[in-house]
Protein backbone atom coordinates (compact mmCIF):
# COMPACT_ATOMS: atom_id res chain seq x y z
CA UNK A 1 -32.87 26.40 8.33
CA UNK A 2 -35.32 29.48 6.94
CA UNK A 3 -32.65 31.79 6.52
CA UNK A 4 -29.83 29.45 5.22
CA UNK A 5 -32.44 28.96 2.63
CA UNK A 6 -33.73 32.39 1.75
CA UNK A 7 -30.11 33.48 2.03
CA UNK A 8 -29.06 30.39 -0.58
CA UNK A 9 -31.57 31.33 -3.29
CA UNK A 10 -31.32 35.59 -2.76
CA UNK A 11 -27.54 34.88 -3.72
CA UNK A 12 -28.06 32.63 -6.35
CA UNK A 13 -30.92 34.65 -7.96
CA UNK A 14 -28.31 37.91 -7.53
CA UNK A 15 -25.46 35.55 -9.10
CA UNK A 16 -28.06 34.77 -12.32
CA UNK A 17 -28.95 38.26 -12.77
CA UNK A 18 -25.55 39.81 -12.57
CA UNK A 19 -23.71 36.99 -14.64
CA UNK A 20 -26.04 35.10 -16.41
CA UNK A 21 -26.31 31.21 -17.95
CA UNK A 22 -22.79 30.64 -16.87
CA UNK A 23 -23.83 31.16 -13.57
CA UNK A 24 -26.87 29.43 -13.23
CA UNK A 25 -25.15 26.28 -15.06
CA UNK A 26 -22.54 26.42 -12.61
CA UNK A 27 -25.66 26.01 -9.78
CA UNK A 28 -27.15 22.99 -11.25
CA UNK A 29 -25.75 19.65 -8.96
CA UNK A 30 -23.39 17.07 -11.25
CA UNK A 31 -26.21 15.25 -12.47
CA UNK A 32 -27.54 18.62 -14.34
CA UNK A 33 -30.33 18.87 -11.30
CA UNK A 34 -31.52 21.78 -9.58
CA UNK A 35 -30.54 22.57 -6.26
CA UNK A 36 -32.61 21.09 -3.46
CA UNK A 37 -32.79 24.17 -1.57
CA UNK A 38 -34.71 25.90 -4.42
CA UNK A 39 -37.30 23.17 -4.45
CA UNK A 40 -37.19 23.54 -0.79
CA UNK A 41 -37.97 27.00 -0.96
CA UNK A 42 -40.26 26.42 -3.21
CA UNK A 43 -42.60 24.42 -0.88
CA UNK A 44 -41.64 26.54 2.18
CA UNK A 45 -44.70 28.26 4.05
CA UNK A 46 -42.32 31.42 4.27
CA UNK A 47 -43.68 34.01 1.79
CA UNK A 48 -40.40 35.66 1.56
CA UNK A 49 -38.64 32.40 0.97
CA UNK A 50 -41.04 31.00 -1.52
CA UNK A 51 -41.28 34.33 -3.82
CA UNK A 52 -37.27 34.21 -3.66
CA UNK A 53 -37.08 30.65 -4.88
CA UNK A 54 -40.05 31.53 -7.61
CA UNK A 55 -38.10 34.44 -8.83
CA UNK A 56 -34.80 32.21 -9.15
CA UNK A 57 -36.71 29.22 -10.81
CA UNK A 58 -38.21 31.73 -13.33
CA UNK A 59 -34.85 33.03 -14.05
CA UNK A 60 -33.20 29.93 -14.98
CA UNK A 61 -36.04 28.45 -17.04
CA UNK A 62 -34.94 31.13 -19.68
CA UNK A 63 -32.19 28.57 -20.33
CA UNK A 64 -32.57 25.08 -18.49
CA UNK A 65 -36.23 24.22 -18.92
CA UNK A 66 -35.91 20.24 -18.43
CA UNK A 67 -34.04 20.23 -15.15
CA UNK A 68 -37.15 22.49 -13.34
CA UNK A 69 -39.71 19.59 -15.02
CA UNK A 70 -37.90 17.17 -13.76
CA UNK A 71 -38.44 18.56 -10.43
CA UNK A 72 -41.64 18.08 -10.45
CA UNK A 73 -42.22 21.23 -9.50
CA UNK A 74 -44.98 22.36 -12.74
CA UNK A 75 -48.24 21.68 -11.21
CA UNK A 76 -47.43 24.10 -8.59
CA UNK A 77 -45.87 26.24 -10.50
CA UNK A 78 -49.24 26.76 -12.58
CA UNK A 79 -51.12 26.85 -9.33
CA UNK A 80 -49.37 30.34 -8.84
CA UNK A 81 -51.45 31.97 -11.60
CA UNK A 82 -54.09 31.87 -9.23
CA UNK A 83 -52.02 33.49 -6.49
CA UNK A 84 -53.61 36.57 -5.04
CA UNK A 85 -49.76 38.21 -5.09
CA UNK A 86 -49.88 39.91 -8.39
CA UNK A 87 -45.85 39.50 -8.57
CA UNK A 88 -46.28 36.29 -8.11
CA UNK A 89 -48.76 35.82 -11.05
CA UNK A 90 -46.39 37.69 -13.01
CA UNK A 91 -43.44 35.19 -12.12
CA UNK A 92 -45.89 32.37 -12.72
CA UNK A 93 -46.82 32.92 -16.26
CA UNK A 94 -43.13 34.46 -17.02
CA UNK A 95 -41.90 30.77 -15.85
CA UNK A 96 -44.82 29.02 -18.05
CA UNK A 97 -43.69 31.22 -20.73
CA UNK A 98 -40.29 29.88 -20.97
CA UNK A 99 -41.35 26.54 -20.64
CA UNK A 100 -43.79 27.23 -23.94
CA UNK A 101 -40.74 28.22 -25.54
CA UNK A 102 -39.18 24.40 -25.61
CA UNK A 103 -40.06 21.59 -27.49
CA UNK A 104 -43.79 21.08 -27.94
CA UNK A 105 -43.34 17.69 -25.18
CA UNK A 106 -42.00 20.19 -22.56
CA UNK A 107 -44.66 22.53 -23.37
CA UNK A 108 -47.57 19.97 -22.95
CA UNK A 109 -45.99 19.86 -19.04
CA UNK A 110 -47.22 23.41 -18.55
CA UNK A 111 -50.87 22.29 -20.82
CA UNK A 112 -51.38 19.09 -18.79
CA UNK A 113 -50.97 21.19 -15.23
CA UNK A 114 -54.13 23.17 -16.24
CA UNK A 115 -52.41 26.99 -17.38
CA UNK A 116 -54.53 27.47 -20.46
CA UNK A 117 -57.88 28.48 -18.53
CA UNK A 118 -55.82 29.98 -16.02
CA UNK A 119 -53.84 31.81 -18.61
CA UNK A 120 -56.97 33.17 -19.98
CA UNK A 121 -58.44 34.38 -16.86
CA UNK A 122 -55.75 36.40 -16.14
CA UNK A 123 -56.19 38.27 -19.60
CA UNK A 124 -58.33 40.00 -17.72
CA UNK A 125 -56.43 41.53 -14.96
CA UNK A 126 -56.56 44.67 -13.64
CA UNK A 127 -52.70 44.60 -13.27
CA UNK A 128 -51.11 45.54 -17.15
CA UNK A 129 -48.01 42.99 -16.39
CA UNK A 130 -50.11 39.97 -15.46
CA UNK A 131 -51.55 40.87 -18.83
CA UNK A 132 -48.48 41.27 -20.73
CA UNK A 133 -46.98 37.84 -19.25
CA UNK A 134 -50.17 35.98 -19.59
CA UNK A 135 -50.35 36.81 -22.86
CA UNK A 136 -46.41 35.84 -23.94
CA UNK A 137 -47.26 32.65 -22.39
CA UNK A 138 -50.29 32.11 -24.65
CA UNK A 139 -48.88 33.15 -27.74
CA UNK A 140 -46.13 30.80 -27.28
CA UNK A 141 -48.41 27.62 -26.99
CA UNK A 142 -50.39 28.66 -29.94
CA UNK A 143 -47.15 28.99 -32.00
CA UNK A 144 -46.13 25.28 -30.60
CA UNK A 145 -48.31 23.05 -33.36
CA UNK A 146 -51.39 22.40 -34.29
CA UNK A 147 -52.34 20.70 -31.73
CA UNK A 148 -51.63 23.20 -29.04
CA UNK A 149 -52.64 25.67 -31.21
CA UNK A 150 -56.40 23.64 -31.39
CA UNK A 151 -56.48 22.66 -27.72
CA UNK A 152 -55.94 26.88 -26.68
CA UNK A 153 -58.65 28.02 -29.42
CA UNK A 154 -61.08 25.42 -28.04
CA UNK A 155 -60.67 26.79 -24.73
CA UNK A 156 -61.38 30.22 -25.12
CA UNK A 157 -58.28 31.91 -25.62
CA UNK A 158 -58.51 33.12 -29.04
CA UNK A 159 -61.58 35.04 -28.46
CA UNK A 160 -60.08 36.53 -25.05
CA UNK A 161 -56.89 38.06 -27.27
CA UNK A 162 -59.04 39.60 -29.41
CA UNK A 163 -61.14 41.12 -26.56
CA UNK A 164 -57.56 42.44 -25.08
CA UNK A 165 -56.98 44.00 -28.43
CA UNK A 166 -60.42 45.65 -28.37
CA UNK A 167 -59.79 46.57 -24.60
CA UNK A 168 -58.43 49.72 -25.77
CA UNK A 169 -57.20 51.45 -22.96
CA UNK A 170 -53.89 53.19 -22.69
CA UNK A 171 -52.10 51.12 -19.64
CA UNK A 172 -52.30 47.60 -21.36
CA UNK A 173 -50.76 49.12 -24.65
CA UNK A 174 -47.96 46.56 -24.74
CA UNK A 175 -50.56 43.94 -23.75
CA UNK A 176 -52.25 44.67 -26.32
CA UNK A 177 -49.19 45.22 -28.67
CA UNK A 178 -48.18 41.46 -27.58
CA UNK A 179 -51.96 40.03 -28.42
CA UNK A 180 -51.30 41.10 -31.89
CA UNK A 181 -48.15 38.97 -32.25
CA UNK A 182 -49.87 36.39 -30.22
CA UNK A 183 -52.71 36.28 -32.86
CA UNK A 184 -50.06 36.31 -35.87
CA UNK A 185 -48.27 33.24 -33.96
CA UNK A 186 -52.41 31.41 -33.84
CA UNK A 187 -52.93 32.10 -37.90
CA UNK A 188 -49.43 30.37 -38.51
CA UNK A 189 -50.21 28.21 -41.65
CA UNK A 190 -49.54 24.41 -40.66
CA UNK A 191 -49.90 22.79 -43.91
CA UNK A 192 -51.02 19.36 -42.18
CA UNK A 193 -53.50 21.33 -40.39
CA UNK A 194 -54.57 24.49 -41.95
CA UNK A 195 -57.51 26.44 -40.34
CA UNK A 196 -60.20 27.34 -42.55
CA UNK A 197 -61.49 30.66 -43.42
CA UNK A 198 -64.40 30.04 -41.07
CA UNK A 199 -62.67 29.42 -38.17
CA UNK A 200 -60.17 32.55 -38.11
CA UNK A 201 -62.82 35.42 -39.98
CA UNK A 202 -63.64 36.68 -36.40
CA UNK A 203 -59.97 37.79 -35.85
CA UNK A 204 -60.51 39.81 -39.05
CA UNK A 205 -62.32 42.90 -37.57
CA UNK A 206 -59.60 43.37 -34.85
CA UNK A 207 -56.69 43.02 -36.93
CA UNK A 208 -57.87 45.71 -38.99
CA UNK A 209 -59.46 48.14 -36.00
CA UNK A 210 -55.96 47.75 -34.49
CA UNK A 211 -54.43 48.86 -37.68
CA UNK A 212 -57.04 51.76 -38.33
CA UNK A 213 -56.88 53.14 -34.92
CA UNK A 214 -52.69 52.48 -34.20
CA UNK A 215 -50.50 55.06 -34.57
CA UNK A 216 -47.19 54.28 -36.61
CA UNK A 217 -44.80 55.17 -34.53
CA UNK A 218 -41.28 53.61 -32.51
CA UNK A 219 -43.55 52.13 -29.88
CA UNK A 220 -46.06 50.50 -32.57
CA UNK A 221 -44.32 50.16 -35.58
CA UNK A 222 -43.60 46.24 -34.73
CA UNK A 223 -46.93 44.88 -33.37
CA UNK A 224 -48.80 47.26 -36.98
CA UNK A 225 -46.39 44.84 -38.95
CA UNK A 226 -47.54 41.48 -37.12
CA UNK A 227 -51.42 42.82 -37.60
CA UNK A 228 -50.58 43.73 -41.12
CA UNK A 229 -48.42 40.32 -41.68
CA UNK A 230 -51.77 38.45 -40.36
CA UNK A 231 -53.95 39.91 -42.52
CA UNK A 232 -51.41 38.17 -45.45
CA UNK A 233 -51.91 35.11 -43.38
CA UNK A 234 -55.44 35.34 -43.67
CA UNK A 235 -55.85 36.10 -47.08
CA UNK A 236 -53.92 33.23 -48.10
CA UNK A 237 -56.89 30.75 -46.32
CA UNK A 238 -58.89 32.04 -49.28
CA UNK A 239 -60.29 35.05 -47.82
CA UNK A 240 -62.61 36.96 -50.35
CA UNK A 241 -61.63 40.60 -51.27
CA UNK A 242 -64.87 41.80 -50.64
CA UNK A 243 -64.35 40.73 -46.48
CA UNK A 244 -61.15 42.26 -47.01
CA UNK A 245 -62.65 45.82 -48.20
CA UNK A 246 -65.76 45.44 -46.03
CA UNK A 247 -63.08 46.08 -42.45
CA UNK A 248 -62.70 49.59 -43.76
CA UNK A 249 -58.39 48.95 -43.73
CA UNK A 250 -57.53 49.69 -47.46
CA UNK A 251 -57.33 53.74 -46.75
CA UNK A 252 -55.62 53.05 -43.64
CA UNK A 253 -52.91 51.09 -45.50
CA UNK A 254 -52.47 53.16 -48.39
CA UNK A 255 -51.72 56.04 -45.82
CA UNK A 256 -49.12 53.64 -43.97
CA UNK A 257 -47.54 53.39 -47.46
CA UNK A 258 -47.01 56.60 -48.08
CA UNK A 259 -46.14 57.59 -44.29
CA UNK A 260 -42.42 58.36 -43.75
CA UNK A 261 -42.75 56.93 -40.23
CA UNK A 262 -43.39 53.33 -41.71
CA UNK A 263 -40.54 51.03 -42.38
CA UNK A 264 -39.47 49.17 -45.49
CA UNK A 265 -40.39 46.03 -43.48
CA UNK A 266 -44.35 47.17 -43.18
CA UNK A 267 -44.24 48.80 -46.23
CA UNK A 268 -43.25 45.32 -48.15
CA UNK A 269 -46.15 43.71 -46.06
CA UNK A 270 -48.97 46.51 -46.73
CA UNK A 271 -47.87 45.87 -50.28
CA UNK A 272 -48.79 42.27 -50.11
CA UNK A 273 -51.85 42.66 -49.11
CA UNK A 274 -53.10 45.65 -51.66
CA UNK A 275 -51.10 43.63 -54.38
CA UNK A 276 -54.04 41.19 -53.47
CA UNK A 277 -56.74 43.66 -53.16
CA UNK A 278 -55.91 44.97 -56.92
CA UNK A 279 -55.72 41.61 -58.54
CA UNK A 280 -59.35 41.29 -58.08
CA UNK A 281 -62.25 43.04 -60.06
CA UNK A 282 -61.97 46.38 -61.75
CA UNK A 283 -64.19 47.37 -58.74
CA UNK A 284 -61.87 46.08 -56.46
CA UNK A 285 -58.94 47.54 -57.56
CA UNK A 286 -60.72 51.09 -57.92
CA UNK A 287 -60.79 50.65 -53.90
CA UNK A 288 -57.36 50.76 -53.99
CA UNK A 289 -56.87 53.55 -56.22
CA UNK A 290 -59.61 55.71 -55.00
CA UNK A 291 -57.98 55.49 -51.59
CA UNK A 292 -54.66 57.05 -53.15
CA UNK A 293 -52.84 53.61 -53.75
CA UNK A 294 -50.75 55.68 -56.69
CA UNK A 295 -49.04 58.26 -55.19
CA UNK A 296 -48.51 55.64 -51.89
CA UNK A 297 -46.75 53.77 -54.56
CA UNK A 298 -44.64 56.39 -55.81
CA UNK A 299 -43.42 57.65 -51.87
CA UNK A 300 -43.03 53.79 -51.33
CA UNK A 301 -40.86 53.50 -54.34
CA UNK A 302 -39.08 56.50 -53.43
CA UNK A 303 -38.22 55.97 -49.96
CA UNK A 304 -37.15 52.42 -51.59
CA UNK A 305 -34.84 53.92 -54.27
CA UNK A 306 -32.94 56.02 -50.93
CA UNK A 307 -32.51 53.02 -49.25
């Protein structure tokens, strides 16, 4: 019985990796249910069977997230993240991940089972892809709602993305690259439920050491946008200009303006946010200015005029 199973989910997991959704929609029973040998191997005691089974149910929540809740399946699922299998962590918070991605009821599945503290825990991982998929799975409950959004900051998880970001060491690069975005996806501005300036000045500092001390480059270029893109998001919850010029950022985004690695995309942003700085005092503006905002503006304009 073992091996029928293990040999039932290794062939489907092969059939979803080599043909995709098709496939894996062609798998689920008539009633749009998963397979009871994957739950089966699920449960089963056999490593080798259960990691199989893990690996399949990961790869079809990417497109069928209600039929694995409906198998009840999610509390053990979030158990996982405390599996001592590193692989298996990383299959864990992969599957919470797409789950997050749904509608904000089938993300409260994943919330309700317990992954938030878990989630957070693993943040600190010795193991850079437990990191990366911990923090996907985070970002995507904090860009649910509100709510979510409220329930993950309360928790600790804020604070722990900004400590990844400040980790910097070289092997959790994308980790870090994908705390960034996760932190743009906390500061997005609900207008029911706005966070005020209070609440969101300690992500500040970060944002702009990550911009200060990031290379603009291929591998960067994205994740520099999304830190310069939440500094506009933070500005706009009334942040004073002199907080803005006390993070030491303006020179650092005056050079990304004038830098012919930068894109039109995070040129447009870092334009935003010194169009902000320089509608402030006289002494303000001279920030701006001092730092070499002019000529910036005139490679910006160039580059703009070739495009």
């Amino acid at each position: 019985m073992a091996q029928e199973i293990l040999r039932n989910v290794t062939a489907g997991g092969a059939g979803l990796t080599l043909q995709g959704v098709s496939e894996f929609q062609a798998s689920l029973t008539e009633e749009g249910k998963i397979p009871e040998y994957l739950v089966l191997g699920f449960n089963s005691e056999d490593p080798q069977i259960k990691k199989a089974s893990v690996i399949q149910i990961r790869n079809s929540t990417s497109e069928a997230i209600q039929p694995i809740i409906d198998t009840g399946l999610i509390p053990a699922i979030v158990s996982l993240l405390k599996s001592e299998d590193t692989s298996i962590q990383c299959e864990a918070a992969w599957i919470v991940t797409n789950i997050a991605s749904g509608t904000t009821q089938q993300t409260d599945h994943v919330i309700d089972a317990g992954a938030t503290p878990r989630l957070i825990i693993l943040l600190a991982s010795p193991d850079a892809n437990v990191v990366e998929n911990a923090v996907w799975a985070l970002g995507n409950v904090l860009g649910d709602c509100a709510r979510l959004r409220d329930r993950v900051e309360g928790e600790g998880g804020v604070t722990a993305l900004v400590k990844l970001v400040d980790r910097g060491e070289q092997s959790f690069e994308k980790a870090q690259r994908r705390a960034v975005w996760a932190i743009f996806s906390y500061l997005y501005p609900w207008s029911s439920r706005k966070l005020p300036i209070t609440r969101i000045n300690h992500v500040l500092p970060c944002l702009a050491r990550y911009i200060q001390e990031t290379p603009v480059n291929e591998a960067n270029i994205e994740s520099i946008e999304y830190a310069v893109k939440s500094l506009n998001r933070i500005r706009k919850h009334h942040l004073q200009r002199s907080d803005f010029i006390g993070t030491g950022v303006v020179p650092r985004l005056v050079k990304i303006l004038a830098e012919s690695s930068s894109s039109i995309a995070l040129q447009k942003h870092v334009l935003k946010c010194l169009g902000y700085l320089v509608g402030g005092t006289d002494d303000e503006t001279d920030v701006a200015v001092d730092a070499g905002l002019l000529p910036g503006l005139l490679g910006a304009i160039h580059k703009f005029t070739l495009s």
